[in-house]
Protein backbone atom coordinates (compact mmCIF):
# COMPACT_ATOMS: atom_id res chain seq x y z
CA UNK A 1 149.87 192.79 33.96
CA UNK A 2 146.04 191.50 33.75
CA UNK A 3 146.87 189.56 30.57
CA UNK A 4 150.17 187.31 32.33
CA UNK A 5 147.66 186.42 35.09
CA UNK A 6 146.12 183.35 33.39
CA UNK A 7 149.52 182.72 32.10
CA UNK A 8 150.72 182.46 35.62
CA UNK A 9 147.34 180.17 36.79
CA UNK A 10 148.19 177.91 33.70
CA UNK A 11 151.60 177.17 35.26
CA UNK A 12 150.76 176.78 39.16
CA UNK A 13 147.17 175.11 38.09
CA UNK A 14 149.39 171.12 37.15
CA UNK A 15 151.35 171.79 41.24
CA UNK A 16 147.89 172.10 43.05
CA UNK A 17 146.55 168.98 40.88
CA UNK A 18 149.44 167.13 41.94
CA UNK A 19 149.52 168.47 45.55
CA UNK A 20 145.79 167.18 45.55
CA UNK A 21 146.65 163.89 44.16
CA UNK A 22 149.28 163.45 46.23
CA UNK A 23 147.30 164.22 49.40
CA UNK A 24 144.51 161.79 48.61
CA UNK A 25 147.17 159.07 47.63
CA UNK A 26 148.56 159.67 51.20
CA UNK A 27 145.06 159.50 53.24
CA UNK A 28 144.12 156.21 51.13
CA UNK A 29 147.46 154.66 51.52
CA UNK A 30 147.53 155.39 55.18
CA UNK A 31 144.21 153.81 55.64
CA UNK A 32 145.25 150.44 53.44
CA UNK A 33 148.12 150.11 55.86
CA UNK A 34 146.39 150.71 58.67
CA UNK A 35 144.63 147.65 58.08
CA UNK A 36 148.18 145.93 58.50
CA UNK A 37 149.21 147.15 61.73
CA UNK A 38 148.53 145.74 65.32
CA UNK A 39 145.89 145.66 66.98
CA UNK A 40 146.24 146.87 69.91
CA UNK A 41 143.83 145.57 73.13
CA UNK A 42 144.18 146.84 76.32
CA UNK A 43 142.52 144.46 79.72
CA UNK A 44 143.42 144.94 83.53
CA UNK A 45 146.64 143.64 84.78
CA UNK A 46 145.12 142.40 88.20
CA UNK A 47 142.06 140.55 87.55
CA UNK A 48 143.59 136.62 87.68
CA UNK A 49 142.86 133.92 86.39
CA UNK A 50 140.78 136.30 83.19
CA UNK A 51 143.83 138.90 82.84
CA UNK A 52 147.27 139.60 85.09
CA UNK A 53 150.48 140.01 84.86
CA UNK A 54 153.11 136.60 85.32
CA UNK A 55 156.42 137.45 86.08
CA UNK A 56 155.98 140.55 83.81
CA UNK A 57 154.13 139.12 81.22
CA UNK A 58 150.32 139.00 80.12
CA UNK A 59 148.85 135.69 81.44
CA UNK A 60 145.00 134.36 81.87
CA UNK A 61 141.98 132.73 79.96
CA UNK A 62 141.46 136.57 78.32
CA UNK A 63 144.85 136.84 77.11
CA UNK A 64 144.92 133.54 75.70
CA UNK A 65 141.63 133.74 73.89
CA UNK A 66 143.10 137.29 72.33
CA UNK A 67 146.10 135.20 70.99
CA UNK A 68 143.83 132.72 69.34
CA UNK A 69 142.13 135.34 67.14
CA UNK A 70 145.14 137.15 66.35
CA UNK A 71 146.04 133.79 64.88
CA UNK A 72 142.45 133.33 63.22
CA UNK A 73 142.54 136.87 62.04
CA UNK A 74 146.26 136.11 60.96
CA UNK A 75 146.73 139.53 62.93
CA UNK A 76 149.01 140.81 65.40
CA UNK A 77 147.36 141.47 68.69
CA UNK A 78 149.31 143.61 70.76
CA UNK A 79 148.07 142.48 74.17
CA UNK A 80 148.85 145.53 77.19
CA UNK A 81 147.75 145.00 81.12
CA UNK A 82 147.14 148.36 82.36
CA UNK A 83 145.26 149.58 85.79
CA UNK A 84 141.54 148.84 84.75
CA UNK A 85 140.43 152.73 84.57
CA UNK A 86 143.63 153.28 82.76
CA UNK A 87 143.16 150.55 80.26
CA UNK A 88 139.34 152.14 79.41
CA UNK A 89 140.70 155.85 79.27
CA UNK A 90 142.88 154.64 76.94
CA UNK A 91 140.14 152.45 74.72
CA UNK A 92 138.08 155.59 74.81
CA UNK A 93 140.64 157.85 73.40
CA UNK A 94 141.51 155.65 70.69
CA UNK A 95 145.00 155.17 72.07
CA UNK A 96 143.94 151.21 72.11
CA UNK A 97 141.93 149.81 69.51
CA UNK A 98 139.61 147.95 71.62
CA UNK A 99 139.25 146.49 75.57
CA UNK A 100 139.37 143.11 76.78
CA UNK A 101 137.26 141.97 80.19
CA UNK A 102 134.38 144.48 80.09
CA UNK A 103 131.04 143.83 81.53
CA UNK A 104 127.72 144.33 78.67
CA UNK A 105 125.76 146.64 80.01
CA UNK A 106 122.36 148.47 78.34
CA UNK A 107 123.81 151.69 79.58
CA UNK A 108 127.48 150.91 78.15
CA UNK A 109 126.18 149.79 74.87
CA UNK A 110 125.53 153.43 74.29
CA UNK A 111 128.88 153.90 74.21
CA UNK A 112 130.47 150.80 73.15
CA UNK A 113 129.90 147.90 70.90
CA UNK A 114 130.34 144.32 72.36
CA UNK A 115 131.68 141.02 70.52
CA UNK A 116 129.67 138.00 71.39
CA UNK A 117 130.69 137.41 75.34
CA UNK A 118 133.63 135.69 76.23
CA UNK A 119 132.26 133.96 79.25
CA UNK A 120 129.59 134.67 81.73
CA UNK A 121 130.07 136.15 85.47
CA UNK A 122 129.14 136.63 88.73
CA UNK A 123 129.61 139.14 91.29
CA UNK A 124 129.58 138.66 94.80
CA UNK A 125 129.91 140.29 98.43
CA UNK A 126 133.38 138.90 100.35
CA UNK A 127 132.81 139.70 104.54
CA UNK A 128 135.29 138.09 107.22
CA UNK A 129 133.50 134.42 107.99
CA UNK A 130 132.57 135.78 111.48
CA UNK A 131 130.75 138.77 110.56
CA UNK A 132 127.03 138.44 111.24
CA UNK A 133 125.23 141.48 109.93
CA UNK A 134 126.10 141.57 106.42
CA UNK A 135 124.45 139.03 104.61
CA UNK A 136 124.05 140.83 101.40
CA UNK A 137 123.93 143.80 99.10
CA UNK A 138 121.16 145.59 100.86
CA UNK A 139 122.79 145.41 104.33
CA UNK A 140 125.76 147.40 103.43
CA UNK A 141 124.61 151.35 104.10
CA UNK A 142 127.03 152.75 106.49
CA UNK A 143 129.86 150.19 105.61
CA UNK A 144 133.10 150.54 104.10
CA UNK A 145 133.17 148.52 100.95
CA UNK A 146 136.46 147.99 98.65
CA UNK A 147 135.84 147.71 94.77
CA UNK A 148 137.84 147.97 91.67
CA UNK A 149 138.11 151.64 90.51
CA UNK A 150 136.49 152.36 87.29
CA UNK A 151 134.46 148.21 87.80
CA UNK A 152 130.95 147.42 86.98
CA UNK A 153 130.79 146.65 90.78
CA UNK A 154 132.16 150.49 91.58
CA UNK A 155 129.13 151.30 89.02
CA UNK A 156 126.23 148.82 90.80
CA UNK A 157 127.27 149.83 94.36
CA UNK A 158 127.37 153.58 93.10
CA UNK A 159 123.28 153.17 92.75
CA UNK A 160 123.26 152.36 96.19
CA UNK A 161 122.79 155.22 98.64
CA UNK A 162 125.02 155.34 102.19
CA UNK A 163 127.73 152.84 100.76
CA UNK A 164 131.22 154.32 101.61
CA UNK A 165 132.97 152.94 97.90
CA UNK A 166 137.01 152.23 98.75
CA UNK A 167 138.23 152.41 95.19
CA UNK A 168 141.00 150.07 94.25
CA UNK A 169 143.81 149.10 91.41
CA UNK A 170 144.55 146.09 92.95
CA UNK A 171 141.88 143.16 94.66
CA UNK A 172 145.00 141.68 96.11
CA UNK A 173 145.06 144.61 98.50
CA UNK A 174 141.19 144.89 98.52
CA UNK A 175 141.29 141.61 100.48
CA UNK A 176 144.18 141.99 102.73
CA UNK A 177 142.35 144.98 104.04
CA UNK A 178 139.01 143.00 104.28
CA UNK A 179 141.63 140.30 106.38
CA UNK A 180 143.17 143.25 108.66
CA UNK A 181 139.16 144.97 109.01
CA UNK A 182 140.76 148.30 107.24
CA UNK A 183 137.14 147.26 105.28
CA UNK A 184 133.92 145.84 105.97
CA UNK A 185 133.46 143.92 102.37
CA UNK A 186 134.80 143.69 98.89
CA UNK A 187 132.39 143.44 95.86
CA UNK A 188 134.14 141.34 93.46
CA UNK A 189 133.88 138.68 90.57
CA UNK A 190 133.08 135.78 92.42
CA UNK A 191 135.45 132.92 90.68
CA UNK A 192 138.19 135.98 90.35
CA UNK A 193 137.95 136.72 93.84
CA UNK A 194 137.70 133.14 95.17
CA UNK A 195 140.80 132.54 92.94
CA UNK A 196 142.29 135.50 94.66
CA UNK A 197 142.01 134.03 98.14
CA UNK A 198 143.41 130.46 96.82
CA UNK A 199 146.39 132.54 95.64
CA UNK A 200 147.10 134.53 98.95
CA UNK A 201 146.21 131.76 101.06
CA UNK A 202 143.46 133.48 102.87
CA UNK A 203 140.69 131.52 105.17
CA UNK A 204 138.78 133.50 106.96
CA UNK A 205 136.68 135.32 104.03
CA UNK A 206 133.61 133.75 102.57
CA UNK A 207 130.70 135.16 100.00
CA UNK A 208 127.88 136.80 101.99
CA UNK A 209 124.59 135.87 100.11
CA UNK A 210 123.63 134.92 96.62
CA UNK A 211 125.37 137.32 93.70
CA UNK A 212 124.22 140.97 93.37
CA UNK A 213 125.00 140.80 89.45
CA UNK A 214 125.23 138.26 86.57
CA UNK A 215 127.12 139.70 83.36
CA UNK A 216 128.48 138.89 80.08
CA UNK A 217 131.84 139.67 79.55
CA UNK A 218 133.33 140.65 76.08
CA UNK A 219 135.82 142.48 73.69
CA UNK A 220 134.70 146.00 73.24
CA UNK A 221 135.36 148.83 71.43
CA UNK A 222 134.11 152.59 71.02
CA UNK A 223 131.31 153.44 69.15
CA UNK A 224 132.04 154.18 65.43
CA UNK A 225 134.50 151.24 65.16
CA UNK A 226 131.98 148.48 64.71
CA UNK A 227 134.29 147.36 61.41
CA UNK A 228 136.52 145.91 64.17
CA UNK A 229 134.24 144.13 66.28
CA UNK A 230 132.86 142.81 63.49
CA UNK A 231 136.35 141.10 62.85
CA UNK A 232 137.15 140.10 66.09
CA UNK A 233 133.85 138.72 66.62
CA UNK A 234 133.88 136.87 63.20
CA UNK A 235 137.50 135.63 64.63
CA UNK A 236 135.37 134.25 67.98
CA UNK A 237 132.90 132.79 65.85
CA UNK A 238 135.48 130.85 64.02
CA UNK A 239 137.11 129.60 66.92
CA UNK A 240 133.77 128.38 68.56
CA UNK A 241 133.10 126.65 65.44
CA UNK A 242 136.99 124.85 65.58
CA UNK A 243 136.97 123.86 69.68
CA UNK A 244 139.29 126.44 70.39
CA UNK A 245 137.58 128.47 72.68
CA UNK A 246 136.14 124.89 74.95
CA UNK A 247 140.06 124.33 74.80
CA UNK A 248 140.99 127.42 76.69
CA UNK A 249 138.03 127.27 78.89
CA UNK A 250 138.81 123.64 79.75
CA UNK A 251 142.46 125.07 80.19
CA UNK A 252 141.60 127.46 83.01
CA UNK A 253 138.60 125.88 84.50
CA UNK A 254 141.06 124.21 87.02
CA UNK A 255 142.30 128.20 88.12
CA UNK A 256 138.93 128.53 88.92
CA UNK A 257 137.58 128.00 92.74
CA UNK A 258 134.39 126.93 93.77
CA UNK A 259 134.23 129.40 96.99
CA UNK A 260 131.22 128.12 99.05
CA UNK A 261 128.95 131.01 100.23
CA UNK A 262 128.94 132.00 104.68
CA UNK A 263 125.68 130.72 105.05
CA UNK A 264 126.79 127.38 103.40
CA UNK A 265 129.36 127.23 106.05
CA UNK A 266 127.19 127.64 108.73
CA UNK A 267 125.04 124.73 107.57
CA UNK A 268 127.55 122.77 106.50
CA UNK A 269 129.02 122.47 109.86
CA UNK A 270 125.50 122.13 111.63
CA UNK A 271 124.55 119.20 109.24
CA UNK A 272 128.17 117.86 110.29
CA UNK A 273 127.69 117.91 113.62
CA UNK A 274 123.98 116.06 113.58
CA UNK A 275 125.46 113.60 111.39
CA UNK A 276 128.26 113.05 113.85
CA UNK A 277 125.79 112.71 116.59
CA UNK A 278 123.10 110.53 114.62
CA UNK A 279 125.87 108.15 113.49
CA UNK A 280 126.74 108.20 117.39
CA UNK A 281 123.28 107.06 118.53
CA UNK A 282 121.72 105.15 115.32
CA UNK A 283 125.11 103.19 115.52
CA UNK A 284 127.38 101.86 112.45
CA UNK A 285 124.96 99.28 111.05
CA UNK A 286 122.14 101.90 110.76
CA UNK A 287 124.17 103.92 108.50
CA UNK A 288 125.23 101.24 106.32
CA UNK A 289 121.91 100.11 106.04
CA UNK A 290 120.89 103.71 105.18
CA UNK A 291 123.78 103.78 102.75
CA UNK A 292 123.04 100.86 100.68
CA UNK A 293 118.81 101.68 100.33
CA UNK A 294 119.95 104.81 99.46
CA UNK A 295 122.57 103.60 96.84
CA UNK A 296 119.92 101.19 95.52
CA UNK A 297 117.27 103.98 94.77
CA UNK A 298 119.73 106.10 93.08
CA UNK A 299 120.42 103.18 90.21
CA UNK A 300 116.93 102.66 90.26
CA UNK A 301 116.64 106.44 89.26
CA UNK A 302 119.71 106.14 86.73
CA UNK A 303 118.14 103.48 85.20
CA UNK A 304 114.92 105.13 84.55
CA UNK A 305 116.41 108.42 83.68
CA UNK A 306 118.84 106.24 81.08
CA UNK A 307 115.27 104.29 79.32
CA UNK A 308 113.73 107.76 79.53
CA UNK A 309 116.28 109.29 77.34
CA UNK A 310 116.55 106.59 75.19
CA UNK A 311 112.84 106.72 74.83
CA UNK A 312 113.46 110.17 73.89
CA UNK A 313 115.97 110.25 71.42
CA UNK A 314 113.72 107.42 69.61
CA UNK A 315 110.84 109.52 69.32
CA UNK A 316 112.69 112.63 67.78
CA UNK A 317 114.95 109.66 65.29
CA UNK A 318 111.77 108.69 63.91
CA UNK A 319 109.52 112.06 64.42
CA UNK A 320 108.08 113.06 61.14
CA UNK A 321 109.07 116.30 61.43
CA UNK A 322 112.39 117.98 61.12
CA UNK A 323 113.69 118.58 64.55
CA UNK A 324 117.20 121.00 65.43
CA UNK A 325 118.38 121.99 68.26
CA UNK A 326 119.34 125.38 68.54
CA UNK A 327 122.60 126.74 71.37
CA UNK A 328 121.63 130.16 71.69
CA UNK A 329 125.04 131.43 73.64
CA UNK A 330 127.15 129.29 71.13
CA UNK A 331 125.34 130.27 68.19
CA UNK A 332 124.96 127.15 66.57
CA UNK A 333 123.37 123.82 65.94
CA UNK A 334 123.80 121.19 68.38
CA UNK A 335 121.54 118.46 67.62
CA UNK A 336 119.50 116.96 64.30
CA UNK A 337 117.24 114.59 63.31
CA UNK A 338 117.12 112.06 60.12
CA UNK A 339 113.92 114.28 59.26
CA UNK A 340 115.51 117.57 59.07
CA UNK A 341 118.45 116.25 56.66
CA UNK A 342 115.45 115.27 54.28
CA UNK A 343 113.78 118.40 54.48
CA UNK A 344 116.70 120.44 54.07
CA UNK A 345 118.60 118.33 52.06
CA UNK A 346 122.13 118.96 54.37
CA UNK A 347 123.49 115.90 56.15
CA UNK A 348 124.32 116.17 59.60
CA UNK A 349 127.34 116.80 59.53
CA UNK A 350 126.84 119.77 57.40
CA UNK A 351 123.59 121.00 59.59
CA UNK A 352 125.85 121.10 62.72
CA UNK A 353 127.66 124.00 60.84
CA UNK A 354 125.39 126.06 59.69
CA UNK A 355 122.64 128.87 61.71
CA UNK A 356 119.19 129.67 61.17
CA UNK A 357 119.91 132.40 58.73
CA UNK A 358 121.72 129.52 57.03
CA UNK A 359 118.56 127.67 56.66
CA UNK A 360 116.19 130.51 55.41
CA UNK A 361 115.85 132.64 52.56
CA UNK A 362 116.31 136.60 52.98
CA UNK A 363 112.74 137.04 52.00
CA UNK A 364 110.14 135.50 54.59
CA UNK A 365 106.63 135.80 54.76
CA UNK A 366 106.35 138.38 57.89
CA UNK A 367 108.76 140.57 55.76
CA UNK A 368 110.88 141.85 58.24
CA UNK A 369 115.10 141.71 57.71
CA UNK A 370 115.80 137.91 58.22
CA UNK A 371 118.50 138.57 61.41
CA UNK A 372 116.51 141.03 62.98
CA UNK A 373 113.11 138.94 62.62
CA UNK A 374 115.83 135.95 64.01
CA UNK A 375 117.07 137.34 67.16
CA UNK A 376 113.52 138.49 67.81
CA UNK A 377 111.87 135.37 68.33
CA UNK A 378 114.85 133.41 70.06
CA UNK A 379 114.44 136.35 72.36
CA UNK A 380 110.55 135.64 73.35
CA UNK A 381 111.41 131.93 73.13
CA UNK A 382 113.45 132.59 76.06
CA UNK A 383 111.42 134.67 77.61
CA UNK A 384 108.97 131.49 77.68
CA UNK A 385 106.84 132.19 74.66
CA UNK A 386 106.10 129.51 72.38
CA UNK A 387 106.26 130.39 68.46
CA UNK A 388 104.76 129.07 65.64
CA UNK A 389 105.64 130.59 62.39
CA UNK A 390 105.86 129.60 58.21
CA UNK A 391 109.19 129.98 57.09
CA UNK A 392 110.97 129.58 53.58
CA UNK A 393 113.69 127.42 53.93
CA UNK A 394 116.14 127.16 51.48
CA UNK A 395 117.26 123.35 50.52
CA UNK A 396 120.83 122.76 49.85
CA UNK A 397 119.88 122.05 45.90
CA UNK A 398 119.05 125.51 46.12
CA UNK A 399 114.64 124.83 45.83
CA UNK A 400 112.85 126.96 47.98
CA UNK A 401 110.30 124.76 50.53
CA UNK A 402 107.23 126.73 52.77
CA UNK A 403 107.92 125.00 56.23
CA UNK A 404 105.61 125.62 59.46
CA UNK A 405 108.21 126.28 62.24
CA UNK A 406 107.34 125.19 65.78
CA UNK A 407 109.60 127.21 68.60
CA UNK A 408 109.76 126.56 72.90
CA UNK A 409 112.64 126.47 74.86
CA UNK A 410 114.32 122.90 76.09
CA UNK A 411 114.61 122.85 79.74
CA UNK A 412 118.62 122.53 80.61
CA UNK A 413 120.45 123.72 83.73
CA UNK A 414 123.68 124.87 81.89
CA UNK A 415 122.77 125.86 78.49
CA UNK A 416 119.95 128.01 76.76
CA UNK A 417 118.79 125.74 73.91
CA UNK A 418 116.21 126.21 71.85
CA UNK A 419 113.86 123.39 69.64
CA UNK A 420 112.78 124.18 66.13
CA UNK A 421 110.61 121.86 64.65
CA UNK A 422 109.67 122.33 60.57
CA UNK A 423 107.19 120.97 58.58
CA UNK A 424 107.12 121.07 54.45
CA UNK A 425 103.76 122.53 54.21
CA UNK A 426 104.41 123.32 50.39
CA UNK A 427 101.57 120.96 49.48
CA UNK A 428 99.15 122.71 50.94
């Protein structure tokens, strides 16, 4: 019996090889398929004009930006509006691949990782027009206020000690109990709330104060899958790059309200009334008098501001030095000057493409990995530093040229841009 014993091994040893085989075969094969399938993103299904539900189907400036990179990813995105704390459980668990609409937070990038944001917002107190005493978010202890269960606002106000939180799936109803004074307030995105009250043709509710929160909003997904937000943010970048994304922005820009605050109100009628009453006294001809002198310094100012620009752009055409201007939210170039195509070697049109990590070599003189070093000084840039650093840039003939890089922020009331200027200082 002990000498048919390796006989036996001999003949069941080639089964468990092929078991084995067949196992791993399975796991990879599974995971190259995988790559195949749907990916499935979960938002809220009452958060209009970003995500809802229209007549049963997905609808808003989210959902339509999610289509547009399933068609850059040549991917299907399988697009479900849940209840918002349903739609994270579900992200969290895995049974979605990834969530749609949610606020960037330091604390929630512990847990998540973010795609570049989707669009920037603001969140606001809604009281009836008549009430007095709340006038913002540090009036609220002892009052009733409605917010979207499992929300960044539910989060914010949650720091806040004495607020009574009235958790809600649906700001529809959060308002018509702020209209029948079932609540005191409702925090809420301000343009999704404002578009709210458009919808239900409610009045009487107005923002108290300025915004208690500005966020970026973005695609997420749970740590440990960063493979897919790499994709799906490549997929953004792509449609940045192509217009896309200004198309569906321009698209729902009209579903957005502009919701003027209480206090603007207020003043808005005072300033009415003395108007009424200064036109009354001063008389007609006053006014138009006022009218025109007014009209003629504001073309006076046009004009200026038009030969200071001019002035402007002739300065940086013939500046010696290569000039770009950087978008830091887009990502990209935005401006160049007939200096900077020399010194790089790119023409304009080609410069307008490309990033800073485009322009330099991996190896730099302060050593440190060329993204990280990157996003480090656009950072203090912002922050109001001014930066002056050697760089080697790499010219599009593929010569390496030591450039003295000059960094400060451009003043601009929509956009965060940024001016680089270079100089070859290879001679020296």
């Amino acid at each position: 019996m002990h000498k048919m014993a390796p006989v036996a091994w001999a003949h069941i040893r080639p089964v468990f090889i092929a078991l084995a085989l067949l196992a791993g075969h399975a796991f990879f094969y599974s995971a190259d398929t995988r790559a195949d399938k749907a990916i499935r993103i979960v938002a809220s299904q009452n958060y209009p004009p970003f995500s809802y539900l229209e007549n049963g189907q997905p609808a808003g400036f989210d959902v339509d930006v999610l289509k547009a990179i399933g068609e850059a990813m040549k991917r299907d995105i399988l697009i479900d509006l849940l209840p918002w704390d349903v739609a994270q459980r579900q992200a969290l668990d895995r049974s979605a691949d990834a969530l749609s609409g949610l606020a960037i937070t330091d604390e929630r990038k512990r847990q998540w990782d973010f795609t570049r944001p989707l669009l920037r917002h603001s969140f606001s107190l809604f009281v009836r027009s008549g009430e007095q005493a709340i006038r913002g978010i540090d009036d609220l202890a002892g009052r009733r206020v409605a917010c979207r269960a499992g929300g960044i606002t539910k989060t914010f106000l949650e720091s806040r000690p004495g607020i009574v939180i009235v958790p809600i799936d649906d700001e529809r109803a959060a308002f018509q109990m702020l209209q029948a004074e079932e609540v005191d307030a409702v925090a809420s995105d301000t343009q999704g709330g404002a578009y709210l009250l458009r919808a239900l043709n409610i009045s009487n509710i107005s923002v108290a104060g300025e915004p208690f929160a500005t966020l970026d909003l973005a695609i997420a997904a749970p740590r440990g899958n960063a493979g897919l937000v790499q994709r799906l943010d490549h997929a953004l970048a792509a449609l940045e790059r192509d217009g896309t994304l200004a198309q569906i922005r321009r698209k729902w820009e009209p579903k957005q309200t502009i919701l003027l605050r209480k206090e603007d109100l207020i003043n808005l009628t005072t300033m009415a009334a003395l108007a009424l009453v200064a036109l009354i006294v001063i008389g007609f001809t006053a006014w138009v008098i006022t009218l025109r002198q007014e009209i003629r310094r504001r073309e006076a100012i046009a004009s200026d501001l038009g030969a200071s620009e001019q002035r402007f752009r002739i300065l940086v055409e013939n500046a010696p030095e290569g000039i770009v201007v950087w978008d830091v939210d887009a990502e990209r170039i935005v401006d160049v000057n007939p200096s900077m195509e020399r010194i790089s070697g790119y023409d304009r049109d080609r410069l307008l493409k490309l990033g800073f990590t485009d322009l330099y070599l991996e190896d730099q003189p302060d050593k440190l990995p060329l993204a990280q070093s990157v996003r480090s000084n656009i950072t203090r840039v912002l922050n109001g530093e001014h930066l002056s650093l050697v760089r080697m840039l790499r010219r599009r003939n593929g010569d390496e040229t030591l450039c003295e890089v000059q960094l400060v922020r451009l003043p601009d009331e929509y956009r965060r841009l940024l001016r680089a200027s270079f100089v070859d200082i290879s001679e020296r």
